[in-house]
N, C-alpha and C. Protein backbone atom coordinates (compact mmCIF):
# COMPACT_ATOMS: atom_id res chain seq x y z
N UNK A 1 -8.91 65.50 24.75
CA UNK A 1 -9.02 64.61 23.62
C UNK A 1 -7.74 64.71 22.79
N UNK A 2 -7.10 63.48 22.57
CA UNK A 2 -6.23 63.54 21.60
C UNK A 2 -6.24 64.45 20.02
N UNK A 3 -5.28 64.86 19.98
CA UNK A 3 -5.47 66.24 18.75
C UNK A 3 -4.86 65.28 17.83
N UNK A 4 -5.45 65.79 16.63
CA UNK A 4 -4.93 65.02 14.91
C UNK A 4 -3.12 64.52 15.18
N UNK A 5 -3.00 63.47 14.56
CA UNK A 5 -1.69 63.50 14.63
C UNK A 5 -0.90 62.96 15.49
N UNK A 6 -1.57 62.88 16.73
CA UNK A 6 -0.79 62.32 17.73
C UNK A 6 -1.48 61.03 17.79
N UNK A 7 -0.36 60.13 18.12
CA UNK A 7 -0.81 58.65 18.63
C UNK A 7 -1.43 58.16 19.82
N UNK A 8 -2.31 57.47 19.56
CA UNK A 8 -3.23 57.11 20.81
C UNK A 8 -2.33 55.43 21.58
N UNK A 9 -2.06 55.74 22.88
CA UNK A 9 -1.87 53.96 22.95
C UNK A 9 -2.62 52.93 23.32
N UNK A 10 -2.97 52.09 22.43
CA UNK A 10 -3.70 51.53 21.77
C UNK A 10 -3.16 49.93 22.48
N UNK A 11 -2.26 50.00 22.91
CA UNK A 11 -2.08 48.31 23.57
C UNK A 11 -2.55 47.69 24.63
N UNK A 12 -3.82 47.31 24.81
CA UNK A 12 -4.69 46.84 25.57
C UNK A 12 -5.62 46.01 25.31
N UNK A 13 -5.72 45.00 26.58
CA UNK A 13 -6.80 43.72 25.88
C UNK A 13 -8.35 44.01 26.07
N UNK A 14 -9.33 44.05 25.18
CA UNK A 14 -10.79 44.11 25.44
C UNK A 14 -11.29 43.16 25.03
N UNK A 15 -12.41 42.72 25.57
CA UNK A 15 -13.37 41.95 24.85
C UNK A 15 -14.24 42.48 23.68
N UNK A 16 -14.53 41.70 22.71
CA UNK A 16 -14.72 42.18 21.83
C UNK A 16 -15.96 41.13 20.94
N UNK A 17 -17.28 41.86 20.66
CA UNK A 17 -18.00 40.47 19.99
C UNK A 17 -17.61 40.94 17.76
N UNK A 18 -17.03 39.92 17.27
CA UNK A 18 -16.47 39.96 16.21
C UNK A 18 -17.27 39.00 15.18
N UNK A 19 -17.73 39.51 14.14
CA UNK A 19 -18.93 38.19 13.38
C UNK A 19 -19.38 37.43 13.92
N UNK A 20 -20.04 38.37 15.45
CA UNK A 20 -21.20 37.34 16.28
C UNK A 20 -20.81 36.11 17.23
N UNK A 21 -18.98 36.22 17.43
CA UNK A 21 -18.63 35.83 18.34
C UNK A 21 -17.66 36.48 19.36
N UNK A 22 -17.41 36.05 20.42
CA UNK A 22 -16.82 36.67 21.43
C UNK A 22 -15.62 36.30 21.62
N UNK A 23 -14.64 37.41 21.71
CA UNK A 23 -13.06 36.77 22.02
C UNK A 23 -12.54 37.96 22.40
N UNK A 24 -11.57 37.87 22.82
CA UNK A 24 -10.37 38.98 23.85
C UNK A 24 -9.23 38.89 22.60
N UNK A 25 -9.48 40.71 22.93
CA UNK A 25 -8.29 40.90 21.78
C UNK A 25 -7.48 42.43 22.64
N UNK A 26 -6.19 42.61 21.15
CA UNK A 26 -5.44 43.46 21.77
C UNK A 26 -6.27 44.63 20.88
N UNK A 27 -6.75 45.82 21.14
CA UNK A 27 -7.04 46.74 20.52
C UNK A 27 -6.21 46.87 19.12
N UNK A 28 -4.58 46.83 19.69
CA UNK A 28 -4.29 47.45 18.69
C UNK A 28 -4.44 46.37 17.05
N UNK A 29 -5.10 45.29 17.39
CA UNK A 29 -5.33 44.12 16.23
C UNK A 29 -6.60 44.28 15.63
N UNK A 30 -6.86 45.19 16.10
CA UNK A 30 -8.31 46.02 15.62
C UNK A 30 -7.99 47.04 14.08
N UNK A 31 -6.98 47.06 14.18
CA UNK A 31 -6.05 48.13 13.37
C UNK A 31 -5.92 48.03 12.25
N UNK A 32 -6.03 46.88 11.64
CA UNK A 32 -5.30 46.05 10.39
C UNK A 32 -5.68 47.08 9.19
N UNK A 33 -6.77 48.35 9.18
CA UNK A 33 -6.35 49.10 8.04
C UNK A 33 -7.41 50.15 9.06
N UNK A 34 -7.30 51.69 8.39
CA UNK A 34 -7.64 52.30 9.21
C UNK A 34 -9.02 51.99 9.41
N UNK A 35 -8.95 52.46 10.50
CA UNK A 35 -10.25 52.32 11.44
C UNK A 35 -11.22 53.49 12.33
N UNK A 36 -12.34 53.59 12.03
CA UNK A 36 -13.33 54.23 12.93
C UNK A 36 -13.94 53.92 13.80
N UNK A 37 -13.77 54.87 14.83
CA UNK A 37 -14.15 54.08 16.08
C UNK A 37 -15.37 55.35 16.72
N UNK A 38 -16.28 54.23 16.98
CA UNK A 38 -17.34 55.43 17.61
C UNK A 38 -17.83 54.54 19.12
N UNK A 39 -17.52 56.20 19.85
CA UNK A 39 -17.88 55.72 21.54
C UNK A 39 -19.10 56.35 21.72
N UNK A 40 -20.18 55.19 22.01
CA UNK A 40 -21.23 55.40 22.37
C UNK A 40 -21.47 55.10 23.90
N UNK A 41 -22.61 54.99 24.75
CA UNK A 41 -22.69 54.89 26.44
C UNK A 41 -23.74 53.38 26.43
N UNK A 42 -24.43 53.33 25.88
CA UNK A 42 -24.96 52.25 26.40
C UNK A 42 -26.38 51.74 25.55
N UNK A 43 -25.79 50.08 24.88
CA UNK A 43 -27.13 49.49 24.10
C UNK A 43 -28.48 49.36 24.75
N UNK A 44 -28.93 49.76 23.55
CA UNK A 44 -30.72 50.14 23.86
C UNK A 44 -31.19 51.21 24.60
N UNK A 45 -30.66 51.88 24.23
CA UNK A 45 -31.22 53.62 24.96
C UNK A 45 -31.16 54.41 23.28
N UNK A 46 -31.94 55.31 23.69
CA UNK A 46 -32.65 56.04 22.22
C UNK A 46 -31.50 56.67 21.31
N UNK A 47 -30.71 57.86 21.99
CA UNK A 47 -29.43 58.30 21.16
C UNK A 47 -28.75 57.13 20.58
N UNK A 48 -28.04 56.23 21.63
CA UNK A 48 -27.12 55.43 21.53
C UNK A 48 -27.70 54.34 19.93
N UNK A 49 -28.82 54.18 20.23
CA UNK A 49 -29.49 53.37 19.35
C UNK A 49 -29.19 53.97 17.89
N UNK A 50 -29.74 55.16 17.98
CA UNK A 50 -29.91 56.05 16.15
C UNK A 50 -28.33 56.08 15.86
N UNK A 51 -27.33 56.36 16.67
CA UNK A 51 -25.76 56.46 16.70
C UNK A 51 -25.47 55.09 16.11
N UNK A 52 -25.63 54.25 16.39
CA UNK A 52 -24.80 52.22 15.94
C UNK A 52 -26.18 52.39 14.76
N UNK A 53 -27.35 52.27 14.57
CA UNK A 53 -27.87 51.87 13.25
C UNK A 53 -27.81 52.41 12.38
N UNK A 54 -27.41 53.93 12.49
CA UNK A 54 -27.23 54.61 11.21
C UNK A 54 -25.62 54.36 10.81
N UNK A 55 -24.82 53.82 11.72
CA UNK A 55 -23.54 53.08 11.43
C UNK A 55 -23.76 52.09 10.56
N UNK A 56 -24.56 51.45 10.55
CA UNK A 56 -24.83 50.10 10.28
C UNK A 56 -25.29 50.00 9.10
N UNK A 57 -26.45 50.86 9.21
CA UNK A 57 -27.00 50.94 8.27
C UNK A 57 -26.15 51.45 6.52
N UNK A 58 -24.60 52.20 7.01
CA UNK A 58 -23.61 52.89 6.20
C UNK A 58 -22.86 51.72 6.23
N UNK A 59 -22.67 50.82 6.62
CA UNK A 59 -21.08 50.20 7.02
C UNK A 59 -20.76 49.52 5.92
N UNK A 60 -21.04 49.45 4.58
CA UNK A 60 -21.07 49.23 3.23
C UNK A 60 -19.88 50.49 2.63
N UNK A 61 -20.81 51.55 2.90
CA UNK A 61 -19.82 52.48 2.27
C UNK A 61 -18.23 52.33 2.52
N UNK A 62 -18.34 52.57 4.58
CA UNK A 62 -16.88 52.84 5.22
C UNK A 62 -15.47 51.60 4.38
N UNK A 63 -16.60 50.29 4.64
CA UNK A 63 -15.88 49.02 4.31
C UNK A 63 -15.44 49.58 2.60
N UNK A 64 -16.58 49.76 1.44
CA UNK A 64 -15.63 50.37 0.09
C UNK A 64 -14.34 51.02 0.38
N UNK A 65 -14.52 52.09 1.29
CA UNK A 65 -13.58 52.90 0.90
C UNK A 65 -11.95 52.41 1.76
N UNK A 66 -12.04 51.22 2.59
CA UNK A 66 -11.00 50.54 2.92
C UNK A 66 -11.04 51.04 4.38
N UNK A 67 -12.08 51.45 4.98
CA UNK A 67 -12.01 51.70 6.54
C UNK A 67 -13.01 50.35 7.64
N UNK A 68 -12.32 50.16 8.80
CA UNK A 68 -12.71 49.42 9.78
C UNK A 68 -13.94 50.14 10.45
N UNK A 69 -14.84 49.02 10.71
CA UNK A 69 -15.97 50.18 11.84
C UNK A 69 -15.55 49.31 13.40
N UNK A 70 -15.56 50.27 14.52
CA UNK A 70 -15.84 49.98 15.28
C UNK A 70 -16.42 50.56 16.30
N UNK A 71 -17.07 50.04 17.29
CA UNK A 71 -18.07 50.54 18.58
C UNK A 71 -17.91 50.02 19.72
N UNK A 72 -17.77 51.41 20.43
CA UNK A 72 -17.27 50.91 21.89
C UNK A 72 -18.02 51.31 23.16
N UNK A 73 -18.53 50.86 23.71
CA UNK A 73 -19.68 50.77 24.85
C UNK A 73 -19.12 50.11 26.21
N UNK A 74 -19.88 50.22 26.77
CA UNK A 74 -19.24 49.53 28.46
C UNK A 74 -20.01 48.38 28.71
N UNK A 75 -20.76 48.18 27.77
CA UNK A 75 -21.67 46.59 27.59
C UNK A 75 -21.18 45.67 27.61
N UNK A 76 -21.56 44.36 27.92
CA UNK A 76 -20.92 43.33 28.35
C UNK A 76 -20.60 42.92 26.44
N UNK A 77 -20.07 41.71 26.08
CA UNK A 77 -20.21 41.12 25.19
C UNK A 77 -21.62 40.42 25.14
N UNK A 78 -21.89 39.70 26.13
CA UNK A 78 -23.28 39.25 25.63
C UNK A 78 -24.44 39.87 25.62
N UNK A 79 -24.34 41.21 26.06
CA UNK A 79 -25.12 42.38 25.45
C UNK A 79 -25.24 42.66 24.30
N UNK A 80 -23.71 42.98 23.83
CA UNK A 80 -23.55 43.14 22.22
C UNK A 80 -23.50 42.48 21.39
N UNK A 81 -23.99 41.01 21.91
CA UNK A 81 -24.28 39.74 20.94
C UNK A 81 -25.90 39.97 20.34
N UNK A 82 -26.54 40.25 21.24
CA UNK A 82 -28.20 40.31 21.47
C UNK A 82 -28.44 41.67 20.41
N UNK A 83 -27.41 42.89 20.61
CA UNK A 83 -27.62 44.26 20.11
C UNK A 83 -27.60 44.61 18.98
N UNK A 84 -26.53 43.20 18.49
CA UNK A 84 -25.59 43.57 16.88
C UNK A 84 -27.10 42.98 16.56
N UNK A 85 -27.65 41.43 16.60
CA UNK A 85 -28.80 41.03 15.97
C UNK A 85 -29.73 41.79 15.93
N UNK A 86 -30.37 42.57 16.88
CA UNK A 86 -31.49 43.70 17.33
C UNK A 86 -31.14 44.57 15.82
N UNK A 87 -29.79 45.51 16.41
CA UNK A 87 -30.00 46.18 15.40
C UNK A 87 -28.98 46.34 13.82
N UNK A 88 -29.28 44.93 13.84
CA UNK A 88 -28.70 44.54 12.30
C UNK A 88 -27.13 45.36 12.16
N UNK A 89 -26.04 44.68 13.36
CA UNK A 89 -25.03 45.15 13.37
C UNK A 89 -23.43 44.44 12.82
N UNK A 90 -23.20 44.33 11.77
CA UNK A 90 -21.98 43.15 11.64
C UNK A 90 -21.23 43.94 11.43
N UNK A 91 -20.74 44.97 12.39
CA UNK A 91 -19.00 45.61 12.38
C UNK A 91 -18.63 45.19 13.84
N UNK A 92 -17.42 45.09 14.74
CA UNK A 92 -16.79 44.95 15.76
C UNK A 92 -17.46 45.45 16.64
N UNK A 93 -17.96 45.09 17.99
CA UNK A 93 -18.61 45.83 19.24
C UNK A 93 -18.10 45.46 20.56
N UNK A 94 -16.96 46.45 20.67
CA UNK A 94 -15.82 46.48 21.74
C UNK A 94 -16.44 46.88 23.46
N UNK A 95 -16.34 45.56 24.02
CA UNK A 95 -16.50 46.11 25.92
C UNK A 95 -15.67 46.62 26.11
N UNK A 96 -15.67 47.48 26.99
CA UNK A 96 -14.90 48.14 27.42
C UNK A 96 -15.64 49.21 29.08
N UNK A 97 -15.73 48.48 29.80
CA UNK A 97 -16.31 48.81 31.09
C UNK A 97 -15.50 49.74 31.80
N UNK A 98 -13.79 49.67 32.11
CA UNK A 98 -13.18 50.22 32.63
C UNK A 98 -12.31 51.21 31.75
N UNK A 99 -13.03 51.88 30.57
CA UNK A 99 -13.17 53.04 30.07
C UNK A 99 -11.36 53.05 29.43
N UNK A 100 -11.00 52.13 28.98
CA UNK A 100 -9.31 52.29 28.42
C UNK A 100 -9.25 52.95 27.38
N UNK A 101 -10.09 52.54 26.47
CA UNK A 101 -9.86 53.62 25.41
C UNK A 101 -10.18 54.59 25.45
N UNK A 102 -11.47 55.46 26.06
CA UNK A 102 -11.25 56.50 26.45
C UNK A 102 -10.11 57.31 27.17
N UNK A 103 -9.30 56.17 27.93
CA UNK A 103 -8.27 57.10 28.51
C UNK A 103 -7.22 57.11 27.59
N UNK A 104 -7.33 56.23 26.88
CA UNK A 104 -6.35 56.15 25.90
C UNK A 104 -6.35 57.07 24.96
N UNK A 105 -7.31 57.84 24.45
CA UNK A 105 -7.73 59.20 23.42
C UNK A 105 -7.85 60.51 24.49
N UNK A 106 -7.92 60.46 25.74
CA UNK A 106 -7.94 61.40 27.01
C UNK A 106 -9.34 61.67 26.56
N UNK A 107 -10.24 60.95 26.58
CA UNK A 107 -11.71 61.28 26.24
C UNK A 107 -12.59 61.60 27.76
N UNK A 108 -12.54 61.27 28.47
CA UNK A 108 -13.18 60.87 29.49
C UNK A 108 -13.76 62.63 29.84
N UNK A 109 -15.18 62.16 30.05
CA UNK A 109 -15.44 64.07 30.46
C UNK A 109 -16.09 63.95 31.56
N UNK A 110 -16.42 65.18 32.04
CA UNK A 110 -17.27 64.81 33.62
C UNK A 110 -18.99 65.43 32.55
N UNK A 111 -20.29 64.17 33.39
CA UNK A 111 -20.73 64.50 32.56
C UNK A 111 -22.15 64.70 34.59
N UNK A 112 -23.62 64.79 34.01
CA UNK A 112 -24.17 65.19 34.98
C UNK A 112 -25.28 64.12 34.93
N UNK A 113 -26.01 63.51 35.24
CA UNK A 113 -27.28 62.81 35.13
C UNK A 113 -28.22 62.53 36.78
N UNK A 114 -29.09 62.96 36.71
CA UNK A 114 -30.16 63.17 37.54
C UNK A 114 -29.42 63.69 38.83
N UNK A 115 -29.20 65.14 38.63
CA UNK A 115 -28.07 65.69 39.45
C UNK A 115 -27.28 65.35 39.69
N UNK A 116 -26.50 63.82 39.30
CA UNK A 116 -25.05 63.41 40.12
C UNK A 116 -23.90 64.19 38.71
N UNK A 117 -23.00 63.88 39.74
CA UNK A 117 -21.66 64.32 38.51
C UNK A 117 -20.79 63.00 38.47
N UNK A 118 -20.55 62.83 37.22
CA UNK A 118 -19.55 61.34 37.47
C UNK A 118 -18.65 61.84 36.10
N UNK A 119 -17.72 60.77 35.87
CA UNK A 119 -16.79 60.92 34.36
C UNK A 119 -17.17 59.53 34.16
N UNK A 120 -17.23 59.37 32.06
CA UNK A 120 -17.18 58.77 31.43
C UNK A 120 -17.10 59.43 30.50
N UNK A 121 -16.71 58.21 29.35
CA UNK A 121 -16.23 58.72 27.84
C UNK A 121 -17.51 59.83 27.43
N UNK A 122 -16.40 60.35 26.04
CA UNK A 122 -17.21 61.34 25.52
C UNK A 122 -18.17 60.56 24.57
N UNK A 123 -19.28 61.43 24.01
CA UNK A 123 -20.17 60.39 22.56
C UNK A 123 -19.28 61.22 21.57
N UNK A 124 -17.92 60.28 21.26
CA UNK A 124 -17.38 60.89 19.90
C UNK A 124 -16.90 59.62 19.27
N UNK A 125 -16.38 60.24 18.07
CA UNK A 125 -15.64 59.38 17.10
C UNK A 125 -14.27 59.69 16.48
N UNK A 126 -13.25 58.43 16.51
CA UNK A 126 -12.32 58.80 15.95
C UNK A 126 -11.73 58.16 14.66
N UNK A 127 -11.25 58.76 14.12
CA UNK A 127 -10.46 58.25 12.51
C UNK A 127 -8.94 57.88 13.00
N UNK A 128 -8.85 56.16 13.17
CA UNK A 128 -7.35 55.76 13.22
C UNK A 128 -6.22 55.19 12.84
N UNK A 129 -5.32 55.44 12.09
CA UNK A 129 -4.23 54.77 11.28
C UNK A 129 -4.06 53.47 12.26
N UNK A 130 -3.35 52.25 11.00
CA UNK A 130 -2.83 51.13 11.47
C UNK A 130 -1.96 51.52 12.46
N UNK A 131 -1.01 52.41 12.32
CA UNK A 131 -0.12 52.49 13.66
C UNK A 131 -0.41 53.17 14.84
N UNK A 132 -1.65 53.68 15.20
CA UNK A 132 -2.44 54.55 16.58
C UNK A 132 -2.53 55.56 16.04
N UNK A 133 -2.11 56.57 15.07
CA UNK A 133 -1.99 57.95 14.74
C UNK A 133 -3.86 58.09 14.57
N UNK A 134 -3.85 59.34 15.78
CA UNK A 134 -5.34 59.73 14.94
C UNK A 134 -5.60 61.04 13.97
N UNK A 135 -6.17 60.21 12.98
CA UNK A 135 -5.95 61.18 11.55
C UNK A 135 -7.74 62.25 11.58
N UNK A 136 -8.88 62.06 12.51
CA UNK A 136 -9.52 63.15 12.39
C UNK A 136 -9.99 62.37 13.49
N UNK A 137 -11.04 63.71 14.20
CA UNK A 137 -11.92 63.12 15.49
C UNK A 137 -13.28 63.72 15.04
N UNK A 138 -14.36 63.57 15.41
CA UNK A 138 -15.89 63.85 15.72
C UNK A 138 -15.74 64.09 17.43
N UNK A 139 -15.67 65.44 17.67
CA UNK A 139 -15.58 65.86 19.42
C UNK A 139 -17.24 65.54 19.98
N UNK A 140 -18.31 65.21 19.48
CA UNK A 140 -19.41 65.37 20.03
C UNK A 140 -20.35 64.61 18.69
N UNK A 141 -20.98 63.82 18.73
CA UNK A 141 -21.49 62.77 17.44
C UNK A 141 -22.84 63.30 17.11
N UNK A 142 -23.30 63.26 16.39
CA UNK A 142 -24.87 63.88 15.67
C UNK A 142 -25.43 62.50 15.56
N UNK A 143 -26.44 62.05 16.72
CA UNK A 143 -26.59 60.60 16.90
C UNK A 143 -27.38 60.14 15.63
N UNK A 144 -28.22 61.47 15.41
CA UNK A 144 -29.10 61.59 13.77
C UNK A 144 -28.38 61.11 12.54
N UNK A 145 -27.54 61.69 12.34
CA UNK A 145 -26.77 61.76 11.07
C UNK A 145 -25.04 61.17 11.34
N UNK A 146 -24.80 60.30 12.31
CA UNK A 146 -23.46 59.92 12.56
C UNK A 146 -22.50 59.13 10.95
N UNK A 147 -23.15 58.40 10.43
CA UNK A 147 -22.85 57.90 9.51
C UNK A 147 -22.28 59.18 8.70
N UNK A 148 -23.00 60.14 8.33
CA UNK A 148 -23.10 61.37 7.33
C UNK A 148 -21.94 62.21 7.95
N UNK A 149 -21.52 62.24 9.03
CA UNK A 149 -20.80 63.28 9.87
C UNK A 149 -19.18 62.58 9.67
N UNK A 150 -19.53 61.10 9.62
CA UNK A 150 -18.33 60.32 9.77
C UNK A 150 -17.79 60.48 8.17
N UNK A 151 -18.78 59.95 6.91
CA UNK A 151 -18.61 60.41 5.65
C UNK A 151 -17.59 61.12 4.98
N UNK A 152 -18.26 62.62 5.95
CA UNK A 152 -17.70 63.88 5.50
C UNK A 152 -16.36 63.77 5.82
N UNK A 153 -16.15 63.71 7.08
CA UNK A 153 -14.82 63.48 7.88
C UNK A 153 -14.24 62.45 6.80
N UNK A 154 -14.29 61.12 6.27
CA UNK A 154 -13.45 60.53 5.70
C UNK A 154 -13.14 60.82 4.51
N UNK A 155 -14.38 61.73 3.54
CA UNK A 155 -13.69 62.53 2.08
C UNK A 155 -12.69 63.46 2.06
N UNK A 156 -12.85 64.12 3.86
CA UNK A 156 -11.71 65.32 3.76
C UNK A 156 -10.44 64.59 3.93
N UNK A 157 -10.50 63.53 4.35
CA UNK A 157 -9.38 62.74 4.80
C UNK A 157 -8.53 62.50 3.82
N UNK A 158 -9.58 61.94 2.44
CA UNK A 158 -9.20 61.62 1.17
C UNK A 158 -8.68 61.88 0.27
């Protein structure tokens, strides 16, 4: 995982559903003031779920204090059209199937599920300057309290 400080590269096109519509963008236009980015695995499964609504449910605060939300899943866009409405979501909800930004933060972990071993992203979050610099990470997300975890992380920031 990328350590504080160092720049992530960030120049890559994703799809992206944005105030409930869908368009292809460059990540790094995601940027325009800093930004939080939380990698979750997949809409409508139980963690993943409490992780984006308790986002959501905060995304008042992040927006006061002059920060971007975003969420990144391997879901299609018209998944995350259906998901943001489900669960009352109006911050950015980035596809990303072939895992770029994870490689782009060196996130990618080997993980285990019903005995197989495969790699995909980690469930973390990162804090990122307009220019790629990442200014704090969440190595492992508290799907309970993500909002509260992210919080903390942005007062120390402050």
């Amino acid at each position: 995982m990328l350590e504080t400080g160092k720049k992530a590269k960030l120049d890559f096109t994703v799809k992206a559903v944005q105030n409930g519509e869908e368009k292809e963008i460059n990540f790094n236009d995601l940027l325009d003031k800093p930004t939080i980015v939380s990698v979750y695995m997949k809409n409508n499964t139980g963690g993943c779920d409490r992780q984006t609504k308790d986002l959501a449910d905060h995304a008042d605060w992040f927006t006061k204090k002059g920060y971007n939300l975003v969420a990144v899943s391997k879901d299609t866009c018209g998944s995350h059209k259906r998901y943001a409405e489900k669960q009352g979501i109006d911050f950015t909800l980035v596809s990303d199937p072939d895992y770029k930004f994870a490689e782009a933060t060196d996130s990618i972990v080997q993980k285990k599920m019903y005995g197989r071993e495969y790699e995909a992203p980690s469930r973390s979050a990162f804090v990122i300057d307009t220019d790629g610099t990442i200014l704090g990470t969440i190595k492992k997300v508290n799907t309970k309290d993500h909002a509260g975890e992210l919080k903390e992380l942005v007062e120390e920031l402050n």
